[in-house]
C-alpha atoms as a PDB file:
ATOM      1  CA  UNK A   1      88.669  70.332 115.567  1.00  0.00           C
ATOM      2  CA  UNK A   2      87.809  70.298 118.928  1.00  0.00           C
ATOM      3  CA  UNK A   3      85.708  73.002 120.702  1.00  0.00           C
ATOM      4  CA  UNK A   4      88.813  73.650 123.466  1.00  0.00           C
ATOM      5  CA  UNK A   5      90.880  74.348 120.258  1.00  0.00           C
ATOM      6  CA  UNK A   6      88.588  77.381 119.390  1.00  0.00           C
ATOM      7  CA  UNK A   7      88.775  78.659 123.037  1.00  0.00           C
ATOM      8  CA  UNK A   8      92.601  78.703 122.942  1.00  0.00           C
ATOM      9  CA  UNK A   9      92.738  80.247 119.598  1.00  0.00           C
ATOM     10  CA  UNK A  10      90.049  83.602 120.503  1.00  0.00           C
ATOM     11  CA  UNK A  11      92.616  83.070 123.598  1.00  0.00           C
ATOM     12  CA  UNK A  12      95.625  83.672 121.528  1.00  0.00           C
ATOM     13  CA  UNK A  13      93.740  86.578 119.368  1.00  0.00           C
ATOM     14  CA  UNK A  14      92.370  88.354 122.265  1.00  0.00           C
ATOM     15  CA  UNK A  15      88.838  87.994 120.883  1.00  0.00           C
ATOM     16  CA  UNK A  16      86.051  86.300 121.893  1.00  0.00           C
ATOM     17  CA  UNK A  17      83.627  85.884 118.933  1.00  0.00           C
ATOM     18  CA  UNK A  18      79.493  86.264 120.082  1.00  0.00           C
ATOM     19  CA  UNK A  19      78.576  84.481 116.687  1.00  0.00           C
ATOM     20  CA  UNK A  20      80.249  81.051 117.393  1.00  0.00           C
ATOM     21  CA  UNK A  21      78.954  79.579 114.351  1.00  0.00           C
ATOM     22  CA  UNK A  22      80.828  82.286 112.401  1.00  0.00           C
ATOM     23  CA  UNK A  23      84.309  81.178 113.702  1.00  0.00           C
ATOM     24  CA  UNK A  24      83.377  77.603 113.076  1.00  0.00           C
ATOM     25  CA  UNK A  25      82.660  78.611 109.505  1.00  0.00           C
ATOM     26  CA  UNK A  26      86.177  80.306 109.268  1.00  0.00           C
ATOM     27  CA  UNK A  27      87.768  77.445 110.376  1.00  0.00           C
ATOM     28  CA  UNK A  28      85.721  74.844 107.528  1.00  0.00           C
ATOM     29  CA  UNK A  29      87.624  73.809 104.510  1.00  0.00           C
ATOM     30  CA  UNK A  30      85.832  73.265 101.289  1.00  0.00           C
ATOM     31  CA  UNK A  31      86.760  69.649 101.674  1.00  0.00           C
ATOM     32  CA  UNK A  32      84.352  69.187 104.849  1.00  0.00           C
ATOM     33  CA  UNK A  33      81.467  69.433 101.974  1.00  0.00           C
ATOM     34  CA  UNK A  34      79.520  70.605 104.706  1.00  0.00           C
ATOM     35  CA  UNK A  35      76.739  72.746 103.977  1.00  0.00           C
ATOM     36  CA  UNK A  36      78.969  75.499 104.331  1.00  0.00           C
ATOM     37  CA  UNK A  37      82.539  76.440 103.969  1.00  0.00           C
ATOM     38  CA  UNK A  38      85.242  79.548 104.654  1.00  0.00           C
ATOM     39  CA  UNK A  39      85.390  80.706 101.392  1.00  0.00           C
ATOM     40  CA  UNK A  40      83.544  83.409 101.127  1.00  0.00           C
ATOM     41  CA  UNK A  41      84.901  84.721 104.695  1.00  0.00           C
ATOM     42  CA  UNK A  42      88.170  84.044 102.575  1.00  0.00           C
ATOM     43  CA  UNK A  43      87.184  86.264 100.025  1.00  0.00           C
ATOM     44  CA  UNK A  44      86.262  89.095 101.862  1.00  0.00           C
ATOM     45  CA  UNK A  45      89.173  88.484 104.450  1.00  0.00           C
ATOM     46  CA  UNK A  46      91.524  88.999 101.394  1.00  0.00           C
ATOM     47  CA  UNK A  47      89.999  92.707 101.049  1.00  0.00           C
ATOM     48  CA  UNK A  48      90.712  93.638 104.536  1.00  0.00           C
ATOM     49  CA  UNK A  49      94.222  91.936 105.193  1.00  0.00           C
ATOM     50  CA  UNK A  50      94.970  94.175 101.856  1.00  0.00           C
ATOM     51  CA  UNK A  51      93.965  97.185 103.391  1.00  0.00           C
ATOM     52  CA  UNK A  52      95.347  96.633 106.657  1.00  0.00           C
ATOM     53  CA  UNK A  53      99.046  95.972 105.704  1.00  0.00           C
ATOM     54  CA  UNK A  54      98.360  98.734 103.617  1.00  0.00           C
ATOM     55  CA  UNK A  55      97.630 101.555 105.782  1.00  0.00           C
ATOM     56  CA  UNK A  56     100.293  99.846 107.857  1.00  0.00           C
ATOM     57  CA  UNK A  57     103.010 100.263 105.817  1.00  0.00           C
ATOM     58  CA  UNK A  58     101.671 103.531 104.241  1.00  0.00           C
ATOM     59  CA  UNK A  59     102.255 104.906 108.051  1.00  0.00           C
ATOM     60  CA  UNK A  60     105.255 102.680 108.662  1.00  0.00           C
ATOM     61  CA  UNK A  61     107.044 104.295 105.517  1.00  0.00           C
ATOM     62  CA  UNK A  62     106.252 107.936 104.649  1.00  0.00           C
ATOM     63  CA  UNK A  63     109.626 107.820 102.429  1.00  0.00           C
ATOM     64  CA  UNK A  64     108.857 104.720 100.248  1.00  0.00           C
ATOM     65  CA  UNK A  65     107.264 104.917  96.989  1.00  0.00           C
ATOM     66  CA  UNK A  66     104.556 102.988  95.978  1.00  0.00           C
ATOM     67  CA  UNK A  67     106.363 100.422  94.029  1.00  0.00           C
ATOM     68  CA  UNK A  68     108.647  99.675  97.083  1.00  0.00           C
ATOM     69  CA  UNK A  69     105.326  99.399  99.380  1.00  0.00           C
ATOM     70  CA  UNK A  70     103.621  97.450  96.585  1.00  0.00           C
ATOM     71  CA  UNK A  71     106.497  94.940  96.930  1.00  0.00           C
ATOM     72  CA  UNK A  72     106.680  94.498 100.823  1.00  0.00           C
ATOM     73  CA  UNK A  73     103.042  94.360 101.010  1.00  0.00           C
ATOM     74  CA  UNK A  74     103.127  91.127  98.500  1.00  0.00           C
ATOM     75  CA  UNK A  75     105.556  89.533 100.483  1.00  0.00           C
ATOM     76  CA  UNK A  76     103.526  89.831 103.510  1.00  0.00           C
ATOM     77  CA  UNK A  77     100.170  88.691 102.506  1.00  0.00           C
ATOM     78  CA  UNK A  78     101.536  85.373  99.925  1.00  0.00           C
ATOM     79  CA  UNK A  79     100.751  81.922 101.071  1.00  0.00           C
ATOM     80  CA  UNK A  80     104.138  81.796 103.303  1.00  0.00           C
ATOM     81  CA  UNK A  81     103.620  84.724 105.084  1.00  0.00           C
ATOM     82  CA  UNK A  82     100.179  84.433 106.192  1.00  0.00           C
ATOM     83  CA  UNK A  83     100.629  80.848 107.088  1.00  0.00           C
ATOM     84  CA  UNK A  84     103.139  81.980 109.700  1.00  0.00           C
ATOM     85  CA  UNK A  85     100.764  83.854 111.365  1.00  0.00           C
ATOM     86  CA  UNK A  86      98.405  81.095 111.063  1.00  0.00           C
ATOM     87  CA  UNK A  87     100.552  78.576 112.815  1.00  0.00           C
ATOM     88  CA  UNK A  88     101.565  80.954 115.393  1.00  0.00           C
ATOM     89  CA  UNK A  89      97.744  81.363 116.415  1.00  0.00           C
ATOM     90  CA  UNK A  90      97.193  77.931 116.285  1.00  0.00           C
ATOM     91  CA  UNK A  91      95.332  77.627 113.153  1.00  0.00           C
ATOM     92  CA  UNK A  92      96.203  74.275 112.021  1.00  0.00           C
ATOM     93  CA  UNK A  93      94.254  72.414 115.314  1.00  0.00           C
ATOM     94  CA  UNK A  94      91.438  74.719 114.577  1.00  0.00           C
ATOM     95  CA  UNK A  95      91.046  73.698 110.696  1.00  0.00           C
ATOM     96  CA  UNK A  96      87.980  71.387 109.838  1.00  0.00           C
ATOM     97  CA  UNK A  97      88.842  69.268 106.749  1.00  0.00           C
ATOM     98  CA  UNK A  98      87.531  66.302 105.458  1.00  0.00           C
ATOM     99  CA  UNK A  99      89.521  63.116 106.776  1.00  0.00           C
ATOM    100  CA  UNK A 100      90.930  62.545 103.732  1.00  0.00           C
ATOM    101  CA  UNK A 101      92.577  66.070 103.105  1.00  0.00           C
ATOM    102  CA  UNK A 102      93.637  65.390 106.796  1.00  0.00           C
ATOM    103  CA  UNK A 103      95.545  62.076 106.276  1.00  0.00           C
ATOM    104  CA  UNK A 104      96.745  64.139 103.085  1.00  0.00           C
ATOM    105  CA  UNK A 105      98.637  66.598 105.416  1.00  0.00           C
ATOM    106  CA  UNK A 106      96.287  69.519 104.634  1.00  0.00           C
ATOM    107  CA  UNK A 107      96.867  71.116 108.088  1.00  0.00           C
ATOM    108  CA  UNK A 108     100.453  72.256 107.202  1.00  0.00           C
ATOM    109  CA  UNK A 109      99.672  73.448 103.534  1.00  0.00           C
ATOM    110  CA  UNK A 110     100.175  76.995 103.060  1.00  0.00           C
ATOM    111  CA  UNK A 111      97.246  77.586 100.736  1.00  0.00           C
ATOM    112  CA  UNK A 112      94.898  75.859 103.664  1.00  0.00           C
ATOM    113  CA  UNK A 113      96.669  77.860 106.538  1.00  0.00           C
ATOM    114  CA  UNK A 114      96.476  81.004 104.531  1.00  0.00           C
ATOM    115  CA  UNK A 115      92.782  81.056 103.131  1.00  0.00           C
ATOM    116  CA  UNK A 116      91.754  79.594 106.956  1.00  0.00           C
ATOM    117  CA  UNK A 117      93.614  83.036 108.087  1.00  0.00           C
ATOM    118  CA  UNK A 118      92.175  85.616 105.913  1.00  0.00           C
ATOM    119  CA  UNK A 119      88.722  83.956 106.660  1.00  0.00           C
ATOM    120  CA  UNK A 120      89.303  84.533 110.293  1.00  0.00           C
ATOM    121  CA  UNK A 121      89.923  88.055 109.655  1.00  0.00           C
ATOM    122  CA  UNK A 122      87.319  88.190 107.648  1.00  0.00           C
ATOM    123  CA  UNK A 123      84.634  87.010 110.189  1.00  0.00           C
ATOM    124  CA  UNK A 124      86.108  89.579 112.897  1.00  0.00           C
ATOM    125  CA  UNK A 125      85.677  92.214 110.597  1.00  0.00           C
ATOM    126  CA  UNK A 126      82.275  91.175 109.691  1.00  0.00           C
ATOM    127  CA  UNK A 127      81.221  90.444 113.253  1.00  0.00           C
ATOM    128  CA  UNK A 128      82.900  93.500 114.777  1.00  0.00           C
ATOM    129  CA  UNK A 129      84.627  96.268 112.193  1.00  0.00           C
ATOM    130  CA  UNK A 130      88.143  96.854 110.771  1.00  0.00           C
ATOM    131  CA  UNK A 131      89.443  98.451 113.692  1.00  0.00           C
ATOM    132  CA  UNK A 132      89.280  94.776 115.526  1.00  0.00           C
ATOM    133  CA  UNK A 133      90.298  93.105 112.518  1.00  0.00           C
ATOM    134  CA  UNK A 134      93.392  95.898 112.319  1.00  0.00           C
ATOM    135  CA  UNK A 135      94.126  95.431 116.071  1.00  0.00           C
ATOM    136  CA  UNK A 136      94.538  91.621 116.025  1.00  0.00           C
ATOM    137  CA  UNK A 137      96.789  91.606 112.645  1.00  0.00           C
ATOM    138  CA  UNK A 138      98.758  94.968 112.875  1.00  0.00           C
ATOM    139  CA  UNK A 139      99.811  92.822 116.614  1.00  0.00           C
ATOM    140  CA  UNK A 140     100.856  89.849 114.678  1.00  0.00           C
ATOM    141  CA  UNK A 141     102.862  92.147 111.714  1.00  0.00           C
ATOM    142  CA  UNK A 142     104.820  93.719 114.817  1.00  0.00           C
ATOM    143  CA  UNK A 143     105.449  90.587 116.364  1.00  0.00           C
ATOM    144  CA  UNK A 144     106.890  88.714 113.486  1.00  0.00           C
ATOM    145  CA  UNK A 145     108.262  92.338 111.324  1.00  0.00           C
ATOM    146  CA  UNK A 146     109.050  94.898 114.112  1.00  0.00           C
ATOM    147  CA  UNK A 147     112.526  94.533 114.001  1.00  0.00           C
ATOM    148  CA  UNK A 148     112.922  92.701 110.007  1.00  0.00           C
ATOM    149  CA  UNK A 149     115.166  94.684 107.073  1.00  0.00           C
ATOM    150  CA  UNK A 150     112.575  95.379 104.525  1.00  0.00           C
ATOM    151  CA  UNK A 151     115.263  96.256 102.058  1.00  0.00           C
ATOM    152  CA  UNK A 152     116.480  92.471 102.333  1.00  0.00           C
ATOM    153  CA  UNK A 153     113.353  91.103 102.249  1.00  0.00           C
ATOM    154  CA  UNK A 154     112.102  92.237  98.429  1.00  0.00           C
ATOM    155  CA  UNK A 155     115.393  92.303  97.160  1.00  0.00           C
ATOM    156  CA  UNK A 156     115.444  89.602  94.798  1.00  0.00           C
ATOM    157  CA  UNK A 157     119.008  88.135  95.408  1.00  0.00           C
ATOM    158  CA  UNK A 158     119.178  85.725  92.628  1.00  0.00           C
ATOM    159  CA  UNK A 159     119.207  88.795  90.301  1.00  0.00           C
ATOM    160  CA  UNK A 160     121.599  90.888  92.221  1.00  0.00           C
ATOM    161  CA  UNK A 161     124.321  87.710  92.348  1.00  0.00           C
ATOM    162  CA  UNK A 162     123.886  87.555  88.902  1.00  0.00           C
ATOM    163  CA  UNK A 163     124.924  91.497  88.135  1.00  0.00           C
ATOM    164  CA  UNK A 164     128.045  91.242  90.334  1.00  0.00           C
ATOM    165  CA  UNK A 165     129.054  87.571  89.064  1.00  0.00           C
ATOM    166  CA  UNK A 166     128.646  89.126  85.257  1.00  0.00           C
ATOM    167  CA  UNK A 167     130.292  92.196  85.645  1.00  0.00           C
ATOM    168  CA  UNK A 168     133.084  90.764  88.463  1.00  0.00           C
ATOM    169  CA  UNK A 169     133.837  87.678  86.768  1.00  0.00           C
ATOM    170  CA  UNK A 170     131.599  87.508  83.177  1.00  0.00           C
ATOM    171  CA  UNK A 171     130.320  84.613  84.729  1.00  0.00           C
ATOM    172  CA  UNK A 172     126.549  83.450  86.034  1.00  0.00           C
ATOM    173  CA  UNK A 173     126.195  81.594  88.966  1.00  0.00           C
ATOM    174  CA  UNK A 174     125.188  77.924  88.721  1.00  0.00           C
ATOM    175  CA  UNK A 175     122.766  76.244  91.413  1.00  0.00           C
ATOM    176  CA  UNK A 176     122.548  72.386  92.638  1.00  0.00           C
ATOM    177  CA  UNK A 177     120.137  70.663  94.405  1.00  0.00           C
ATOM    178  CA  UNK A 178     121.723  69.237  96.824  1.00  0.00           C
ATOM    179  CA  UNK A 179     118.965  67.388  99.079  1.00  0.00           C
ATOM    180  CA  UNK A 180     115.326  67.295  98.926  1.00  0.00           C
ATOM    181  CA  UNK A 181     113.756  66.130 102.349  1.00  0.00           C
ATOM    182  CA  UNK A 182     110.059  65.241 104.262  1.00  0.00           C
ATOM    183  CA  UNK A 183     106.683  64.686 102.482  1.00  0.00           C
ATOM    184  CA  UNK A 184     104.894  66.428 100.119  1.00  0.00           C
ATOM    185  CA  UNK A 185     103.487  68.660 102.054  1.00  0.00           C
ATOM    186  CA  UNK A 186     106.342  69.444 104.160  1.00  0.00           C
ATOM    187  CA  UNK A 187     109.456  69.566 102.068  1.00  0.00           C
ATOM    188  CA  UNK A 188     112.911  71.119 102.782  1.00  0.00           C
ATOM    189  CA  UNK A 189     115.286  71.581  99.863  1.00  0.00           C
ATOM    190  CA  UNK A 190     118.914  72.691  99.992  1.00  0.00           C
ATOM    191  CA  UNK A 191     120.685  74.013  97.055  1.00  0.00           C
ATOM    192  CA  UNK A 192     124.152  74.854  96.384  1.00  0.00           C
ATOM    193  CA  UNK A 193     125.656  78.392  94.733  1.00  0.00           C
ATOM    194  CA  UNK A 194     128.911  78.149  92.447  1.00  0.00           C
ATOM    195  CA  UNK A 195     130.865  80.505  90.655  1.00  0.00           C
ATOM    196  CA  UNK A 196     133.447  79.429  88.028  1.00  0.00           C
ATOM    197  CA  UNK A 197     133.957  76.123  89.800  1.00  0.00           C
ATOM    198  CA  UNK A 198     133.783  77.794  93.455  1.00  0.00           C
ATOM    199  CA  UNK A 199     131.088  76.469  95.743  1.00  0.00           C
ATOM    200  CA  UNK A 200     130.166  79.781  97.498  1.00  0.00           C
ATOM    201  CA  UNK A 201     127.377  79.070  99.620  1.00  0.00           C
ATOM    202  CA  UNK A 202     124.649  76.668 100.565  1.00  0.00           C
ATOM    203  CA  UNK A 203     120.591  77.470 101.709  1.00  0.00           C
ATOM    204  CA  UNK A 204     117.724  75.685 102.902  1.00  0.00           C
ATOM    205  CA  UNK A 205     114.178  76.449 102.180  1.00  0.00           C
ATOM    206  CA  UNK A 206     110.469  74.938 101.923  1.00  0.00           C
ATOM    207  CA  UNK A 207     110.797  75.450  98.023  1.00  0.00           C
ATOM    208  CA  UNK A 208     113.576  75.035  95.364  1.00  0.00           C
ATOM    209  CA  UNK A 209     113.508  78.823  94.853  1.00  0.00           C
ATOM    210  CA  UNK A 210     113.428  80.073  98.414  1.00  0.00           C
ATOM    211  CA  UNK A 211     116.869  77.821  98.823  1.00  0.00           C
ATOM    212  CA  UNK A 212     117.669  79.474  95.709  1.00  0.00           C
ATOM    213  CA  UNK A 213     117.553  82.783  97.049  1.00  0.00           C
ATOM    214  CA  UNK A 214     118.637  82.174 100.137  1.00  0.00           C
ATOM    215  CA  UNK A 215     122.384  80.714  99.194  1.00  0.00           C
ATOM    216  CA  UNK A 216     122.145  83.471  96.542  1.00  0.00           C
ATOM    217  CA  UNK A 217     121.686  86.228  99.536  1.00  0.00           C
ATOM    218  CA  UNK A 218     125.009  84.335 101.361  1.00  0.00           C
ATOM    219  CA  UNK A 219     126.886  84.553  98.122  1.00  0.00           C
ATOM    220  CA  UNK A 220     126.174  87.917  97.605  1.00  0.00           C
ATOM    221  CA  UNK A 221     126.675  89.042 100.952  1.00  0.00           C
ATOM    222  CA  UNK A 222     130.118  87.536 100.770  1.00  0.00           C
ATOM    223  CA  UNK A 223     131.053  89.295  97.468  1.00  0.00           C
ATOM    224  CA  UNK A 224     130.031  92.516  98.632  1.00  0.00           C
ATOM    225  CA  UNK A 225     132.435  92.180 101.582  1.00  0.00           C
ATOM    226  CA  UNK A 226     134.851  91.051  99.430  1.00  0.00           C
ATOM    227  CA  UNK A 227     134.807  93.620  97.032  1.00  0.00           C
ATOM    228  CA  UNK A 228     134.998  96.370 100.645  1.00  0.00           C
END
């Protein structure tokens, strides 16, 4: 981690932190066995984010109940979806690890990339109030989710395949792996959907599920307009 790589990221965040040691803090993984370490500023950074993409989509939403809200907010605040906002601040130059977690690929984990995030959040809220910490993140959820369908994105497609397959055909979909790619920490899967003997659709994701769901959404997407 070099100290221009802290200047580009309070660049990218539009905040310049006074406490400098904070930040570095934020940005040291356990691994460093330094005599300190982010995860307390992950703990408390967990709180806020919470909060924040809570009151977001409370005032995003008026018509949702709280089980729908419950849902979006969980897919915005796992391990994938803070990660992307990690990377897109250029959190993964910033990261101080030990140089074996390094060589291990630890820069592109998501469990890294997301506690490294909510610590950052963390230490701006500590150093200078939620309404920072709100401005900063609430830019990067409108950036990335402006324009996303929420109902697509917590439906669990998998399950609704299933219902149409069963009641269409009495019949539950089958999936195949068809390729697993890259190294551990960086690994694409595809898998296959078919029907009664039918390939219906392929997907691609970082995890055997995600591919899952993805070629389940295609399939299901492709019924639906089938059964129009």
């Amino acid at each position: 981690m070099r100290k221009n790589n802290l200047e580009i990221l309070q660049q990218k965040i539009g905040y310049v932190f006074d406490d400098k040691e904070l930040l570095v803090c934020a940005m040291t993984h356990k691994s460093c066995k330094s005599a300190y370490n982010n995860e307390r500023l992950e703990f408390l950074g967990d709180a806020v984010v919470d909060l924040i993409v809570g009151e977001y989509l409370f005032l995003r939403f008026p018509n949702f109940q709280e089980g729908k809200l419950s849902k979006i907010r969980a897919a915005f605040v796992n391990e994938e979806g803070l990660a992307k906002f990690a990377k897109a601040i250029g959190l993964p130059e910033c990261i101080r690890l030990s140089s074996a977690e390094d060589a291990n690929g630890g820069r592109q984990k998501l469990s890294i990339l997301a506690d490294a995030f909510e610590a950052l959040i963390g230490a701006i809220f500590l150093e200078s109030g939620l309404k920072q910490a709100q401005a900063i993140l609430n830019r990067l959820i409108q950036e990335f989710y402006g324009n996303i369908n929420f109902e697509e994105m917590i439906t669990d497609f998998k399950t609704a395949l299933q219902e149409v397959t069963q009641a269409r055909f009495a019949l539950i979909p089958e999936y195949v792996l068809l390729a697993q790619e890259g190294p551990d920490h960086q690994k694409s899967f595809e898998v296959a959907v078919w029907i009664g003997g039918k390939e219906y659709a392929r997907g691609v994701g970082k995890s055997k599920k995600q591919a899952q769901q993805e070629c389940a959404k295609l399939a299901y997407l492709q019924l639906e307009k089938e059964g129009e």
